[in-house]
C-alpha atoms as a PDB file:
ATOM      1  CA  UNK A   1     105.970 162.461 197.690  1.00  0.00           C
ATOM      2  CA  UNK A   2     104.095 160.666 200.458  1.00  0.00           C
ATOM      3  CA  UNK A   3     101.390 162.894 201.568  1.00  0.00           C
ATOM      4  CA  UNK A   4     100.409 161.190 204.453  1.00  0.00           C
ATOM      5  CA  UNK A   5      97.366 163.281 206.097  1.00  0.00           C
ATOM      6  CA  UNK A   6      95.867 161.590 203.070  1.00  0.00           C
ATOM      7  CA  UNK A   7      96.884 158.493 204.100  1.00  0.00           C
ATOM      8  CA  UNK A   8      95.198 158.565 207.286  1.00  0.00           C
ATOM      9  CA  UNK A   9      92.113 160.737 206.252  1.00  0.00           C
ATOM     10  CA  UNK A  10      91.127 157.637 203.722  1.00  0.00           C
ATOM     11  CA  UNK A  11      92.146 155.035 206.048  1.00  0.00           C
ATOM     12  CA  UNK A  12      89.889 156.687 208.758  1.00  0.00           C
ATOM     13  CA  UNK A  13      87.249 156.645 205.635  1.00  0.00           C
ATOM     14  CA  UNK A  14      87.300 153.373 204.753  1.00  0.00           C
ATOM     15  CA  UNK A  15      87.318 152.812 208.508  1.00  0.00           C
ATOM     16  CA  UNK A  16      84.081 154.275 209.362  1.00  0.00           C
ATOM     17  CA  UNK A  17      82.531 152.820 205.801  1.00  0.00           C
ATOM     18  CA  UNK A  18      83.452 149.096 207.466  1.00  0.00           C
ATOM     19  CA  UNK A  19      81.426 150.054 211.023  1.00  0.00           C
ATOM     20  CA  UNK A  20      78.672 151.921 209.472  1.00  0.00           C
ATOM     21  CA  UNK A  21      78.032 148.362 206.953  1.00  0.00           C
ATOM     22  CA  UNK A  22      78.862 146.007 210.310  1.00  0.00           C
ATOM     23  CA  UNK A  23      76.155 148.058 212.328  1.00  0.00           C
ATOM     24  CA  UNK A  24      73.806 148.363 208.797  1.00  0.00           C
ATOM     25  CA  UNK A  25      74.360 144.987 207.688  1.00  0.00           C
ATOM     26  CA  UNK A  26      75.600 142.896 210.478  1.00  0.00           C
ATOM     27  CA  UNK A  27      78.743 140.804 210.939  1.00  0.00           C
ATOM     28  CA  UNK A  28      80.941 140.038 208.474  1.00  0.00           C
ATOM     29  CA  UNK A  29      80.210 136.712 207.916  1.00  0.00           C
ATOM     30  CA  UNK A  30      76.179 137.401 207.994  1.00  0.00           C
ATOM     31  CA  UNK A  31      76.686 140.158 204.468  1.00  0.00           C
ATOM     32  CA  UNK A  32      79.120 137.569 202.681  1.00  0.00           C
ATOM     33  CA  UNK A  33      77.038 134.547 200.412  1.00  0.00           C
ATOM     34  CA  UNK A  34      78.618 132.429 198.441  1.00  0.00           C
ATOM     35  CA  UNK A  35      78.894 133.122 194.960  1.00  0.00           C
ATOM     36  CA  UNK A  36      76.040 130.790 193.834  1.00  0.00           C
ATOM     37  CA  UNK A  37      76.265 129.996 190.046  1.00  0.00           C
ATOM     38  CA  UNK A  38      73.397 127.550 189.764  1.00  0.00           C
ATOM     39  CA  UNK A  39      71.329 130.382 188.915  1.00  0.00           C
ATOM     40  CA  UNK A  40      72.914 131.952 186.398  1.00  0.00           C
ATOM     41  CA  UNK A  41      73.082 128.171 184.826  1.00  0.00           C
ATOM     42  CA  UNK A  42      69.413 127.899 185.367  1.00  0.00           C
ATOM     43  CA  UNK A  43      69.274 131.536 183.983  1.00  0.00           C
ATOM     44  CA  UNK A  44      71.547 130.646 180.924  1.00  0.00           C
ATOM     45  CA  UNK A  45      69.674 127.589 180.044  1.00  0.00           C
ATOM     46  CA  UNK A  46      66.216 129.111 180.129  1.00  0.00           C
ATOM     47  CA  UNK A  47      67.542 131.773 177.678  1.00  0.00           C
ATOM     48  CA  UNK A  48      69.230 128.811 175.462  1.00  0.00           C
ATOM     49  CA  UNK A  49      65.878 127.258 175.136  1.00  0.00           C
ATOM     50  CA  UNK A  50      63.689 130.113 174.395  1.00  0.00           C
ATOM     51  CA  UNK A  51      66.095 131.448 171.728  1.00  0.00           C
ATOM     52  CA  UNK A  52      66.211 127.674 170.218  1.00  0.00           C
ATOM     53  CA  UNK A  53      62.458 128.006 170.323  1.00  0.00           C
ATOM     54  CA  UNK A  54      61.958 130.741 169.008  1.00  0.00           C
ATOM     55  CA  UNK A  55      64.629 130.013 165.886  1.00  0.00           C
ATOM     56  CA  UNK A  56      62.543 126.675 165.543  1.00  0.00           C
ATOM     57  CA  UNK A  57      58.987 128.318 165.163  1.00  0.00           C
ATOM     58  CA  UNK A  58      60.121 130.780 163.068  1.00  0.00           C
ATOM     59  CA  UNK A  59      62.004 128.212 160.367  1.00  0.00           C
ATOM     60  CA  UNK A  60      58.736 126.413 160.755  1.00  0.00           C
ATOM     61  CA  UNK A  61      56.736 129.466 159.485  1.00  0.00           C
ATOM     62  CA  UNK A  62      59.045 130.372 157.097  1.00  0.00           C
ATOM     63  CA  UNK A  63      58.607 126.894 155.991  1.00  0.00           C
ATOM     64  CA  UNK A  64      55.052 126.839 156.114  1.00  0.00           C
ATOM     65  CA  UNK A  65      54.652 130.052 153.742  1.00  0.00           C
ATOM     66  CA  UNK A  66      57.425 128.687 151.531  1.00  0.00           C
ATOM     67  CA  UNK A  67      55.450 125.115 150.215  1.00  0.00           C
ATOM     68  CA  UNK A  68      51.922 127.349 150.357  1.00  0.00           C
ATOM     69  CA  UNK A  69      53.732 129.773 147.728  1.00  0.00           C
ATOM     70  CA  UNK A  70      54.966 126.711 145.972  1.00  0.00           C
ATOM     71  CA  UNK A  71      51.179 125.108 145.863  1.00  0.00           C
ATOM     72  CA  UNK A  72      50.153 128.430 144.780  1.00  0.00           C
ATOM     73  CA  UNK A  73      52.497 128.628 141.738  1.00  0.00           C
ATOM     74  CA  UNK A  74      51.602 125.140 140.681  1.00  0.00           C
ATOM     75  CA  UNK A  75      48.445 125.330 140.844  1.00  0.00           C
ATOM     76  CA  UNK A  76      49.107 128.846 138.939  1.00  0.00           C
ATOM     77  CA  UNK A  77      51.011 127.438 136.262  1.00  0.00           C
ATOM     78  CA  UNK A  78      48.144 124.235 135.904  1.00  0.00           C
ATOM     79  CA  UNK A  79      45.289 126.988 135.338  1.00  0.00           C
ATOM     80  CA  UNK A  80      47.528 129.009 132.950  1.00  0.00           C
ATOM     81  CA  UNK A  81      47.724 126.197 130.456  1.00  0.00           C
ATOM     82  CA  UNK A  82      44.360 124.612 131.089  1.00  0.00           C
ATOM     83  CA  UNK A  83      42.354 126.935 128.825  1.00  0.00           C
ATOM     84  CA  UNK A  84      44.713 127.218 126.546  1.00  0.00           C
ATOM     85  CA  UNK A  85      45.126 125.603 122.763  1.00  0.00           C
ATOM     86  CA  UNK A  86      48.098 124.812 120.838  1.00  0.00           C
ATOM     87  CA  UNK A  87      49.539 126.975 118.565  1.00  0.00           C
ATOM     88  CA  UNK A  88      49.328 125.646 114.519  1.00  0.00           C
ATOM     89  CA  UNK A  89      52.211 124.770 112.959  1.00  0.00           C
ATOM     90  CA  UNK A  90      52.449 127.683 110.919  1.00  0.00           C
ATOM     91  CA  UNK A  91      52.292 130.095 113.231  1.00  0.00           C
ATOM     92  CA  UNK A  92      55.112 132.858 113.143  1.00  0.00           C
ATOM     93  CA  UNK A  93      53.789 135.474 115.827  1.00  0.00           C
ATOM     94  CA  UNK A  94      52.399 134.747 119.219  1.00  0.00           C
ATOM     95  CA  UNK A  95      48.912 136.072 119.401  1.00  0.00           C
ATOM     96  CA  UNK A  96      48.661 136.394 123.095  1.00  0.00           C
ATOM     97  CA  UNK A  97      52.068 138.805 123.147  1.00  0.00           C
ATOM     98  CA  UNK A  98      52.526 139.669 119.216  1.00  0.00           C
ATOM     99  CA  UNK A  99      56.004 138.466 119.538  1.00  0.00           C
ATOM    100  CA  UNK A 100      57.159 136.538 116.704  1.00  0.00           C
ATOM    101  CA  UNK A 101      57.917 132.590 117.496  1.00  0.00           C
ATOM    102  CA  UNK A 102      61.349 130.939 117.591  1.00  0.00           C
ATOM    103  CA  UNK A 103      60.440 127.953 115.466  1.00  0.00           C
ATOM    104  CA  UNK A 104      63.234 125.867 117.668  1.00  0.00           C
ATOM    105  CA  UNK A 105      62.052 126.613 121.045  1.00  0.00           C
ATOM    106  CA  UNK A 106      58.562 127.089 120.012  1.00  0.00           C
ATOM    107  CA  UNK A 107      58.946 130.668 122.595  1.00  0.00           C
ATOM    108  CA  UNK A 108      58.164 134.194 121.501  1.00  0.00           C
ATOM    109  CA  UNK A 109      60.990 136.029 121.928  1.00  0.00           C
ATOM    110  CA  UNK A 110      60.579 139.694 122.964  1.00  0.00           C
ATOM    111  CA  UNK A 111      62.961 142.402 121.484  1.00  0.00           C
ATOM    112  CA  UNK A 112      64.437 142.664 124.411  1.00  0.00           C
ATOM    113  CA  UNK A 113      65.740 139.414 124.608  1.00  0.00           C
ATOM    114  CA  UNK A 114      63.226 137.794 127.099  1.00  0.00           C
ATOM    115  CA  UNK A 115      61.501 134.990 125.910  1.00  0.00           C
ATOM    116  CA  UNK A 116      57.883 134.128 126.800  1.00  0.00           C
ATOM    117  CA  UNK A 117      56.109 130.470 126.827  1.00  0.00           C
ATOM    118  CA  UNK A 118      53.369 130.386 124.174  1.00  0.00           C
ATOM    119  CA  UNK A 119      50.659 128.716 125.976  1.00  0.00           C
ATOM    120  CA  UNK A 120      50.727 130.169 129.595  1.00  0.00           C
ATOM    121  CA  UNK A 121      51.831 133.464 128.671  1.00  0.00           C
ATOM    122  CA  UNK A 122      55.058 133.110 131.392  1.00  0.00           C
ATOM    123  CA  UNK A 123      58.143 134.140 130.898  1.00  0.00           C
ATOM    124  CA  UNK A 124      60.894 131.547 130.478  1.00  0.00           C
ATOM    125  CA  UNK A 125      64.375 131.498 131.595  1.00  0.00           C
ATOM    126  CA  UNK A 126      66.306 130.441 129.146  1.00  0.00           C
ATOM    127  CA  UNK A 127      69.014 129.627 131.154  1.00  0.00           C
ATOM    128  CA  UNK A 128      67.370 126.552 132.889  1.00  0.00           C
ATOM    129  CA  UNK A 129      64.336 126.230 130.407  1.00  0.00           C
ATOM    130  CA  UNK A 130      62.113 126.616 133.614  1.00  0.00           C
ATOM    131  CA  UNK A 131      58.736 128.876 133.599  1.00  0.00           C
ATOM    132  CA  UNK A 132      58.618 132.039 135.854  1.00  0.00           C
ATOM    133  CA  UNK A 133      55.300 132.868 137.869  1.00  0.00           C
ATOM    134  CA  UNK A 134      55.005 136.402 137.380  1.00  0.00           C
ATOM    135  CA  UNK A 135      52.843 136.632 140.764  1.00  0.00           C
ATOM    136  CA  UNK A 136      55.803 134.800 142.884  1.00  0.00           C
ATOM    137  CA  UNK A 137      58.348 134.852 140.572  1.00  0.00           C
ATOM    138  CA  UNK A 138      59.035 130.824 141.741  1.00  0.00           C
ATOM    139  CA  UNK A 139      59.941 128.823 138.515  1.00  0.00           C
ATOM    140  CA  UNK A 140      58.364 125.516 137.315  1.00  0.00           C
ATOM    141  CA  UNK A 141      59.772 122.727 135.491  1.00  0.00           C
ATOM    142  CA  UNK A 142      57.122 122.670 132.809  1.00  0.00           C
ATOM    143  CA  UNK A 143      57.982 118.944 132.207  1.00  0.00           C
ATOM    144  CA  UNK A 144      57.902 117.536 135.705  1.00  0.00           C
ATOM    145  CA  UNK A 145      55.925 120.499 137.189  1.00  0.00           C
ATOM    146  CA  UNK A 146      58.452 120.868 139.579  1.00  0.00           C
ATOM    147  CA  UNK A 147      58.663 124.040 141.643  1.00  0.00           C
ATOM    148  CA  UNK A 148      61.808 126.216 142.701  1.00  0.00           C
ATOM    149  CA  UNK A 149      61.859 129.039 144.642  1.00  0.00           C
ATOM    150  CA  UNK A 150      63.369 132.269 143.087  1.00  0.00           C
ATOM    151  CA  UNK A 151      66.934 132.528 142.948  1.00  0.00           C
ATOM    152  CA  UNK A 152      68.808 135.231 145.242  1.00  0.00           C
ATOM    153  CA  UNK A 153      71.092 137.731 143.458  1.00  0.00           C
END
């Protein structure tokens, strides 16, 4: 059903809503402004290029650390076997780790399975035949003294 006191109680509402914002605000065409998008462009592009900046400095630190951690295990793996001698031939046991020697990799293998490099101590992965840094856990190529950064699981 139509009730329609409501009717005219809201119509006389909205009614006196219109003349109270005419006398608060003006005329009509003084509280209407065109829907002006150039500032949300402005807005939206200012956001675009702080977010692009900020994703650029922080790949550039990111970077940054990355080679100085990579320098770092070089230079690691350089000072590891600078002091260091050969092993004789006849040598069966490491004696930096007591772990005896396979004679075809020239490693000491660990009873656990891990092998270790004889002259910087590292361990190896035997996977790739690279050394692993035990500070950064990077690995180096011990051939071309290449570095790679550890490998995500």
């Amino acid at each position: 059903m139509i009730d329609r006191d409501r009717i005219l109680v809201e119509a006389t509402r909205t009614r006196r809503q219109r003349l109270l914002s005419a006398l608060t605000f003006g005329t009509l065409p003084d509280r209407r402004t065109v829907t002006n998008n150039v500032g949300r462009f402005v807005g939206s592009a200012v956001l675009a290029a702080v977010i692009g900046a900020g994703c650029l400095g922080g790949s550039f630190v990111v970077n940054t650390l990355q080679e100085q951690k990579m320098s770092t295990t070089s230079a690691n793996y350089r000072s590891a076997i600078q002091g260091t001698s050969t092993l004789d031939e006849g040598t069966s046991v490491d004696p930096r780790t007591g772990y005896p020697i396979d004679p075809e990799t020239g490693w000491a293998m660990a009873p656990d399975g891990l092998a270790y490099d004889t002259r910087s101590g590292w361990q190896v992965d035997t996977r790739t035949r690279r050394l692993i840094d035990p500070t950064t856990k990077y690995q180096v190529d011990p051939e071309t003294l290449q570095v790679y950064p550890k490998e995500r699981t």
